[in-house]
Protein backbone atom coordinates (compact mmCIF):
# COMPACT_ATOMS: atom_id res chain seq x y z
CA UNK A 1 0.00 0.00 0.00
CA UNK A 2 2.97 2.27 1.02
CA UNK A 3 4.24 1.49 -3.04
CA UNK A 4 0.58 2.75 -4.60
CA UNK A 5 0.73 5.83 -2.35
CA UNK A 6 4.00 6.99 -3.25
CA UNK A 7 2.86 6.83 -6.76
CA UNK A 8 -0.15 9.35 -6.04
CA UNK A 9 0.14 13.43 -5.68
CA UNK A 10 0.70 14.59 -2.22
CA UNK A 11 -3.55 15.73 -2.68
CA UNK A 12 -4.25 12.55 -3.58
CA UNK A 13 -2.35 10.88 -0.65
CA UNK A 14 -4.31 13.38 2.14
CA UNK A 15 -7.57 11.62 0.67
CA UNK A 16 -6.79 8.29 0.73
CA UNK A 17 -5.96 8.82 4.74
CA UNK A 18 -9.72 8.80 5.26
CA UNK A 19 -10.69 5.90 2.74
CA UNK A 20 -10.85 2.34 3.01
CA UNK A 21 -8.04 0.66 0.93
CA UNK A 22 -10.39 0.03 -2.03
CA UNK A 23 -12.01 3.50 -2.19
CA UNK A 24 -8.05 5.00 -2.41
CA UNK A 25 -7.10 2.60 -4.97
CA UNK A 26 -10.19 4.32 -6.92
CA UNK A 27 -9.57 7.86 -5.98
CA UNK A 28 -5.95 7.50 -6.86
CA UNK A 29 -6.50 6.33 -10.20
CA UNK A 30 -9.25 9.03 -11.39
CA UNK A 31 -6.68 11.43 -9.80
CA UNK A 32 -3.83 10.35 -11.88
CA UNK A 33 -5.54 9.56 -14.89
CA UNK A 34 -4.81 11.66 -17.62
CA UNK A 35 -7.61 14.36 -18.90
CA UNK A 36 -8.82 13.80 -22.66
CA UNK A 37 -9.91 17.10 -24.33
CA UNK A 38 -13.95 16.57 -24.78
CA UNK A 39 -15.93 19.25 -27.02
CA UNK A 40 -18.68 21.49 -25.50
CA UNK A 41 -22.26 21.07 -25.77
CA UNK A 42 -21.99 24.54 -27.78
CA UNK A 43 -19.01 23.34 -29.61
CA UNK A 44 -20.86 19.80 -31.22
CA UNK A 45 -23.97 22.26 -32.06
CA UNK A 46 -21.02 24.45 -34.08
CA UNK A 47 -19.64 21.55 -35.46
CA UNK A 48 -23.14 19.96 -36.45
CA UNK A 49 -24.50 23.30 -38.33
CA UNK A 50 -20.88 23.00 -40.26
CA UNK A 51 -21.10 19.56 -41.67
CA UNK A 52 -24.80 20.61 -42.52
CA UNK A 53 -24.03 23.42 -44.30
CA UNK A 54 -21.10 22.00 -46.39
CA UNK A 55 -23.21 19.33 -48.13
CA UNK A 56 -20.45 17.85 -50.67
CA UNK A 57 -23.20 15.42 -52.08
CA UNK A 58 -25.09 17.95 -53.30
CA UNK A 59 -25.17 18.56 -57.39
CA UNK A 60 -25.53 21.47 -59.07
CA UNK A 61 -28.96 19.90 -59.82
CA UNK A 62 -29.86 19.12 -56.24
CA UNK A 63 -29.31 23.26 -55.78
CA UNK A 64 -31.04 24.59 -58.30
CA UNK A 65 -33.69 22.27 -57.01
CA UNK A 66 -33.38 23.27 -53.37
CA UNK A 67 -33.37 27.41 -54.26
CA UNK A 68 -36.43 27.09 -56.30
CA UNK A 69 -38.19 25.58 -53.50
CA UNK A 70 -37.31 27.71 -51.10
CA UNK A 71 -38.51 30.51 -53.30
CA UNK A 72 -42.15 28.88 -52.39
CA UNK A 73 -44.68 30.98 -51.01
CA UNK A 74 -43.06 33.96 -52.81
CA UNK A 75 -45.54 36.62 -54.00
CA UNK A 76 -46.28 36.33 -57.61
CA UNK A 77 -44.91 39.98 -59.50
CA UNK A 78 -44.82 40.91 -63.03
CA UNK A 79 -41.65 41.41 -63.83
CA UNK A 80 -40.61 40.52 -60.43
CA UNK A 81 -36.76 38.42 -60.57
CA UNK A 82 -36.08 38.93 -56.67
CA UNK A 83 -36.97 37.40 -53.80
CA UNK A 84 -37.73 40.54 -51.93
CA UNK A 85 -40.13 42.12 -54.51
CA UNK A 86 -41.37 38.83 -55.70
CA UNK A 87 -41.30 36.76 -59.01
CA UNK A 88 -43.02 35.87 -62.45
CA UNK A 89 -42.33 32.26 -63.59
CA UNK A 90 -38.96 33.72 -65.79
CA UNK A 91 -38.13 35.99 -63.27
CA UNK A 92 -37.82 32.90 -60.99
CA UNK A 93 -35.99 30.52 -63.10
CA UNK A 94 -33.55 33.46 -63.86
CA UNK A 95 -33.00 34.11 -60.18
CA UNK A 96 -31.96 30.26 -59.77
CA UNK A 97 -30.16 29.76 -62.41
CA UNK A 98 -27.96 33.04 -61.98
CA UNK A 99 -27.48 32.76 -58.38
CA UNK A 100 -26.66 29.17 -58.06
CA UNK A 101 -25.34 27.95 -61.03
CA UNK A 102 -23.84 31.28 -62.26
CA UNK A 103 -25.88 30.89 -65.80
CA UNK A 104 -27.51 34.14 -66.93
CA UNK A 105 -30.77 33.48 -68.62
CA UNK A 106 -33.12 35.11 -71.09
CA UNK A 107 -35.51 36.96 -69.42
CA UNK A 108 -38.71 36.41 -70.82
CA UNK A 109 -40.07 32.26 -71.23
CA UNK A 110 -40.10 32.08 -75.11
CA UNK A 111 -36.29 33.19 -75.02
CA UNK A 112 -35.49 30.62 -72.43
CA UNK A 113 -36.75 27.91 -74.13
CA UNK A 114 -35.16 28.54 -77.72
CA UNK A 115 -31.69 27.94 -75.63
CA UNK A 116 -29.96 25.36 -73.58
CA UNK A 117 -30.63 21.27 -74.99
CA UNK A 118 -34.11 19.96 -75.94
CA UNK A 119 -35.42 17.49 -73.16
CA UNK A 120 -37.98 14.82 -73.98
CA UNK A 121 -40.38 14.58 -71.25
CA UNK A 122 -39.78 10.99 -70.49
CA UNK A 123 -35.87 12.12 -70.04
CA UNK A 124 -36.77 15.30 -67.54
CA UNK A 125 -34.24 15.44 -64.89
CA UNK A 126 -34.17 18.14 -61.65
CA UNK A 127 -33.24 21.33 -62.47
CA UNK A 128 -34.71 21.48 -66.25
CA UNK A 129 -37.04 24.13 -67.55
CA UNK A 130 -40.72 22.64 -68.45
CA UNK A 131 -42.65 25.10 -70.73
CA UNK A 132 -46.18 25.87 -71.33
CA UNK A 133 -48.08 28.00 -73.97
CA UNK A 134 -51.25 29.41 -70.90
CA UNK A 135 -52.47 31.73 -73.71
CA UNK A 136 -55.25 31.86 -76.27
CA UNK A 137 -52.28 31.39 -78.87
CA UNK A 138 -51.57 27.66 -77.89
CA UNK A 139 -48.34 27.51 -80.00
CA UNK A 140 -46.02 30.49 -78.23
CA UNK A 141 -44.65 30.30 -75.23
CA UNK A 142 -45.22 31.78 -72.51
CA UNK A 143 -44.63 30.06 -69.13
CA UNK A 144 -41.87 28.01 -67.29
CA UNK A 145 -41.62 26.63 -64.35
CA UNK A 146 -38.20 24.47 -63.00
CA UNK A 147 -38.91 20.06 -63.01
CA UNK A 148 -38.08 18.91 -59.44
CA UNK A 149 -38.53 15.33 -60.10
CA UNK A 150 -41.58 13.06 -59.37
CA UNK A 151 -43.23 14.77 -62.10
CA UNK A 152 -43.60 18.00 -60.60
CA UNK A 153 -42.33 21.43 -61.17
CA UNK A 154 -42.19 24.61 -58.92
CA UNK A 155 -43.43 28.08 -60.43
CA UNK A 156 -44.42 31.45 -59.77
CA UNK A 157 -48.14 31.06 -61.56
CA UNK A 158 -50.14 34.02 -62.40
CA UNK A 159 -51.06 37.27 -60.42
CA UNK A 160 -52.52 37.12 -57.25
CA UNK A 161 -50.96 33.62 -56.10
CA UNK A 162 -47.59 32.70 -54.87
CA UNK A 163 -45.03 30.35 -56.15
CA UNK A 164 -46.21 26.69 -55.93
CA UNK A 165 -45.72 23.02 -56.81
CA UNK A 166 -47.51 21.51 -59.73
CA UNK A 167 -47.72 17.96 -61.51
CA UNK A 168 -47.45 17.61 -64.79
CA UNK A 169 -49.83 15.07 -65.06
CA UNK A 170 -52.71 18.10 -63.87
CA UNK A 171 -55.22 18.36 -66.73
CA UNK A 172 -54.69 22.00 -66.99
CA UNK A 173 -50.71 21.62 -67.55
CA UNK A 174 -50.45 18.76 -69.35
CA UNK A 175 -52.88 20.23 -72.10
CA UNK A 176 -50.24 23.26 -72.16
CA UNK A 177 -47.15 21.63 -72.06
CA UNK A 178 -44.95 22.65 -74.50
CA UNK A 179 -41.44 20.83 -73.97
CA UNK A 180 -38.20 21.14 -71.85
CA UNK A 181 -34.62 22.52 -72.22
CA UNK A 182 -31.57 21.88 -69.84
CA UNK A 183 -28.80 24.34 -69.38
CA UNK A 184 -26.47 22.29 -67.11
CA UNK A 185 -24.69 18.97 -67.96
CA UNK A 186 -26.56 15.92 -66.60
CA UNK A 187 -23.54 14.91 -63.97
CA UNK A 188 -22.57 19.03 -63.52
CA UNK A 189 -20.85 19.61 -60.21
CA UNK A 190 -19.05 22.85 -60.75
CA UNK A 191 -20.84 25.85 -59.49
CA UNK A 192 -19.46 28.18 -62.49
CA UNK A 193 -21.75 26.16 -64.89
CA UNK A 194 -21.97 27.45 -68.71
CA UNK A 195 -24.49 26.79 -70.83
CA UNK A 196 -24.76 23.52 -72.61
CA UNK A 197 -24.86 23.73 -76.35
CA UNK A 198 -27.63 24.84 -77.95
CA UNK A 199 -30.45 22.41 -80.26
């Protein structure tokens, strides 16, 4: 006993006066064992909100995706291309596509759809441009909203609503659709995208 005792601090050795033999050996071991650093409740909330917020699985799809969604419940506004002010359908898909994937689009729907590569709708991946002609002349364009997969899009509609999630398959869009471009490269990671060639 004199041996483990010597081994202990001098504090360590006033404790173990008033212990039984078995308590000391226990007290002189968390005493002398060494201290591992151990992160803060605040400091694994940091570190959480980090990891979240650098998402390296993401594609440039997956964003263009996520930032038209978040755009819903946006007041519709003609003209509007800002999340402050509001949207129209192109002002919304020209936000997106300018803010997150760095591509500056056409500004009004009949321009944005005689660019980027012709999608058939069978082919529609997340983050392409569906069109619809929603006026009396059936044939020009003039609405787009961006695919999000499951055959639904997001859009800023028409005056007095906000932007929303459709299907496709609804009677009134499907009678109006009037095909689908992509602008970014089906596997496109980079965030300083470029247009994909025109057809």
């Amino acid at each position: 006993m004199k041996t483990f005792l010597q081994s202990c601090s001098a504090r360590a050795r006033y404790a173990l006066r008033s212990v039984t033999q078995v308590g000391a050996m226990a007290l002189c071991l968390a005493v002398t064992a060494p201290a591992y650093a151990m992160p803060t409740p605040e400091a694994r909330a940091s570190l959480k909100g980090l990891t979240e917020a650098i998402d390296f699985a993401q594609s440039m799809r997956d964003k263009l995706v996520k930032a038209g969604l978040e755009a819903v419940g946006t007041p519709y506004v003609w003209g509007g291309d800002d999340p402050e002010d509001g949207f129209d359908c192109s002002g919304l898909v020209a936000f997106v596509y300018r803010e997150i994937a760095s591509v500056e689009l056409p500004r009004r729907a009949s321009e944005q759809r005689a660019e980027g590569k012709k999608v058939a709708r069978p082919e529609l991946e997340p983050g392409d441009l569906v069109f619809f002609a929603t006026t009396r002349r059936r044939n020009v364009v003039s609405h787009v909203g961006i695919y999000i997969g499951d055959n639904q899009f997001v859009h800023a509609p028409r005056r007095g609503t906000t932007v929303r999630i459709d299907n496709l398959d609804d009677t009134y869009w499907s009678k109006r659709y009037s095909g689908a471009r992509a602008y970014v490269a089906p596997e496109e990671m980079d965030a300083s995208s470029t247009l994909v060639a025109q057809k």
